[in-house]
C-alpha atoms as a PDB file:
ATOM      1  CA  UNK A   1     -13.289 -10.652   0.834  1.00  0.00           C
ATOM      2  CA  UNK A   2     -14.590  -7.859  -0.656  1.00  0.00           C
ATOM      3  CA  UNK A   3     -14.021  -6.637  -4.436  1.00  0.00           C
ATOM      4  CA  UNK A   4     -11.036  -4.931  -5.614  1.00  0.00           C
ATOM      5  CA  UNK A   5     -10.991  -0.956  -4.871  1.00  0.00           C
ATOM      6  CA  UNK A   6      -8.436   1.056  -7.513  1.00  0.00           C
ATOM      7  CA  UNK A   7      -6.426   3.908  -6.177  1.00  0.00           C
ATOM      8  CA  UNK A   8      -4.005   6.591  -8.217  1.00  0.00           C
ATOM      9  CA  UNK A   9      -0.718   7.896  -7.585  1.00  0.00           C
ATOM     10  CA  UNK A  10       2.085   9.369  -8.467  1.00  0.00           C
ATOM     11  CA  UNK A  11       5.449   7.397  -8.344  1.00  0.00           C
ATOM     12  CA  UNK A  12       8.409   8.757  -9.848  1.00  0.00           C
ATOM     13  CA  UNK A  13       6.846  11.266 -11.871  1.00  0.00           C
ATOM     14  CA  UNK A  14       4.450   8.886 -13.355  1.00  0.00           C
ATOM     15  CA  UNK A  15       0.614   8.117 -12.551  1.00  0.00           C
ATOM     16  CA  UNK A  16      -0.210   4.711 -11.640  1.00  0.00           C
ATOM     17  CA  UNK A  17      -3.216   2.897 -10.389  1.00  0.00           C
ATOM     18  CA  UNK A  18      -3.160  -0.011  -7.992  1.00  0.00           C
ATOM     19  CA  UNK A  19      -6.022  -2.292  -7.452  1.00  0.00           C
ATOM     20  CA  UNK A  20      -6.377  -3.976  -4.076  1.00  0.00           C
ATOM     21  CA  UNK A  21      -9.018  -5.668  -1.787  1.00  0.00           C
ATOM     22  CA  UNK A  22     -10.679  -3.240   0.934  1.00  0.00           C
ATOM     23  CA  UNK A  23      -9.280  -5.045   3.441  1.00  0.00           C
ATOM     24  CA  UNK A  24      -5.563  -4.008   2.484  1.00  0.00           C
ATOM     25  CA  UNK A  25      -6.187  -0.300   2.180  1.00  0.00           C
ATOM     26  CA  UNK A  26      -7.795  -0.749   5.640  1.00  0.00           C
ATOM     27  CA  UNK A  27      -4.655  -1.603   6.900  1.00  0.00           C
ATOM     28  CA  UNK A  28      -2.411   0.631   4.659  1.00  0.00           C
ATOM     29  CA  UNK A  29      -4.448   3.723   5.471  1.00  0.00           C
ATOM     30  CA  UNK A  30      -4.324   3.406   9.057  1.00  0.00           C
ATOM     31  CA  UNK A  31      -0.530   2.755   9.001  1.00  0.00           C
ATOM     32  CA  UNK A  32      -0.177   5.461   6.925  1.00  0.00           C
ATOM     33  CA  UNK A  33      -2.394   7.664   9.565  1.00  0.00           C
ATOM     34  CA  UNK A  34      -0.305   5.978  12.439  1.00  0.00           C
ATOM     35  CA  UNK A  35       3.243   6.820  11.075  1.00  0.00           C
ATOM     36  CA  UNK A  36       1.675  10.498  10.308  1.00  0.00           C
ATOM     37  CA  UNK A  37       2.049  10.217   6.690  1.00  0.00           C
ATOM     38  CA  UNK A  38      -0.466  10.333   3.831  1.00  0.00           C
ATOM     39  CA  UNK A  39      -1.237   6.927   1.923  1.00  0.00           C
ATOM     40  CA  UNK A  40       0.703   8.297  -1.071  1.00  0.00           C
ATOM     41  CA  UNK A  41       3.965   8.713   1.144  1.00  0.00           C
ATOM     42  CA  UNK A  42       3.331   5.256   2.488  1.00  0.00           C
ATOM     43  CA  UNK A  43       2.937   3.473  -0.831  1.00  0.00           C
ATOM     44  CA  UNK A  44       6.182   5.985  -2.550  1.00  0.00           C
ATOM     45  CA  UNK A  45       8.510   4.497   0.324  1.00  0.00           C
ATOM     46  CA  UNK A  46       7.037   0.756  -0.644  1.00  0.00           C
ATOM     47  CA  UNK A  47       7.529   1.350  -3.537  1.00  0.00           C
ATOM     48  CA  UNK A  48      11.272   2.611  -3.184  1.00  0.00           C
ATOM     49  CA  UNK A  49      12.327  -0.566  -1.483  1.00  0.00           C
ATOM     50  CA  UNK A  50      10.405  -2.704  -3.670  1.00  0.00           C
ATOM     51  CA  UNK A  51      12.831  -4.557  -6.140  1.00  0.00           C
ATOM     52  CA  UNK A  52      11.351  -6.218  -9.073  1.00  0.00           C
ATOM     53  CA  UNK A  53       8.653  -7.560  -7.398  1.00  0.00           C
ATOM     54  CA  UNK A  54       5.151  -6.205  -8.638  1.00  0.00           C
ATOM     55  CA  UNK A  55       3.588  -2.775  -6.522  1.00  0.00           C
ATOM     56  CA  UNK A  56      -0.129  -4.532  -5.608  1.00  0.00           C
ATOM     57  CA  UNK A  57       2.148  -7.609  -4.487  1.00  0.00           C
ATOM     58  CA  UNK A  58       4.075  -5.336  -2.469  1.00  0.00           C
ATOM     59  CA  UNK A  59       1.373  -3.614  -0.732  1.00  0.00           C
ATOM     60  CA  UNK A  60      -0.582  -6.748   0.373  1.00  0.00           C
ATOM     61  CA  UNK A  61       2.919  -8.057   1.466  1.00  0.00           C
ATOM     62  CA  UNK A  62       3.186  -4.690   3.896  1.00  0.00           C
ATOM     63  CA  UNK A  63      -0.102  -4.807   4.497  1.00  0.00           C
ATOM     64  CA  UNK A  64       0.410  -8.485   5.756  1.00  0.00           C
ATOM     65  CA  UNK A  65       3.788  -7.615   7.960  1.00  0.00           C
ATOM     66  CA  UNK A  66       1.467  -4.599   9.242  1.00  0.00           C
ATOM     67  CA  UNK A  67      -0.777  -7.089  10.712  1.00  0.00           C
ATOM     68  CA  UNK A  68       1.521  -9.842  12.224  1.00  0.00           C
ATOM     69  CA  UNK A  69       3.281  -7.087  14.281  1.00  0.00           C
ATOM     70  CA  UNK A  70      -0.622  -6.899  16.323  1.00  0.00           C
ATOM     71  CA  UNK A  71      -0.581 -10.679  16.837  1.00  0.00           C
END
């Protein structure tokens, strides 16, 4: 796996950065392009439905159920 790649946003009204392996924005960004939203909409409604558990956990974890729905 590649390094870790760092991307902002804006959740709730605050700025937050996220660092992730390539390999999960791959998937992220072309789920976000598939459902015809923009990464930032993808990662707000994560976020939203989240709980207590951490955002880059989160991600990899939708990023994960992303991919076992192609197997």
């Amino acid at each position: 796996m590649a390094g870790l790649k760092k991307r902002s946003f804006s959740l709730s009204g605050h700025r937050t950065s996220v660092a992730l392996e390539e390999e999960f924005w791959a998937v992220l960004d072309g789920e976000a392009r598939k459902t015809g939203r923009s990464l930032a909409a993808l990662v707000q409604g994560i976020d939203a439905t989240r709980g207590t558990r951490p955002l880059a956990s989160a991600l990899r974890l939708h990023a994960l159920a992303v991919i076992r729905t192609h197997i």
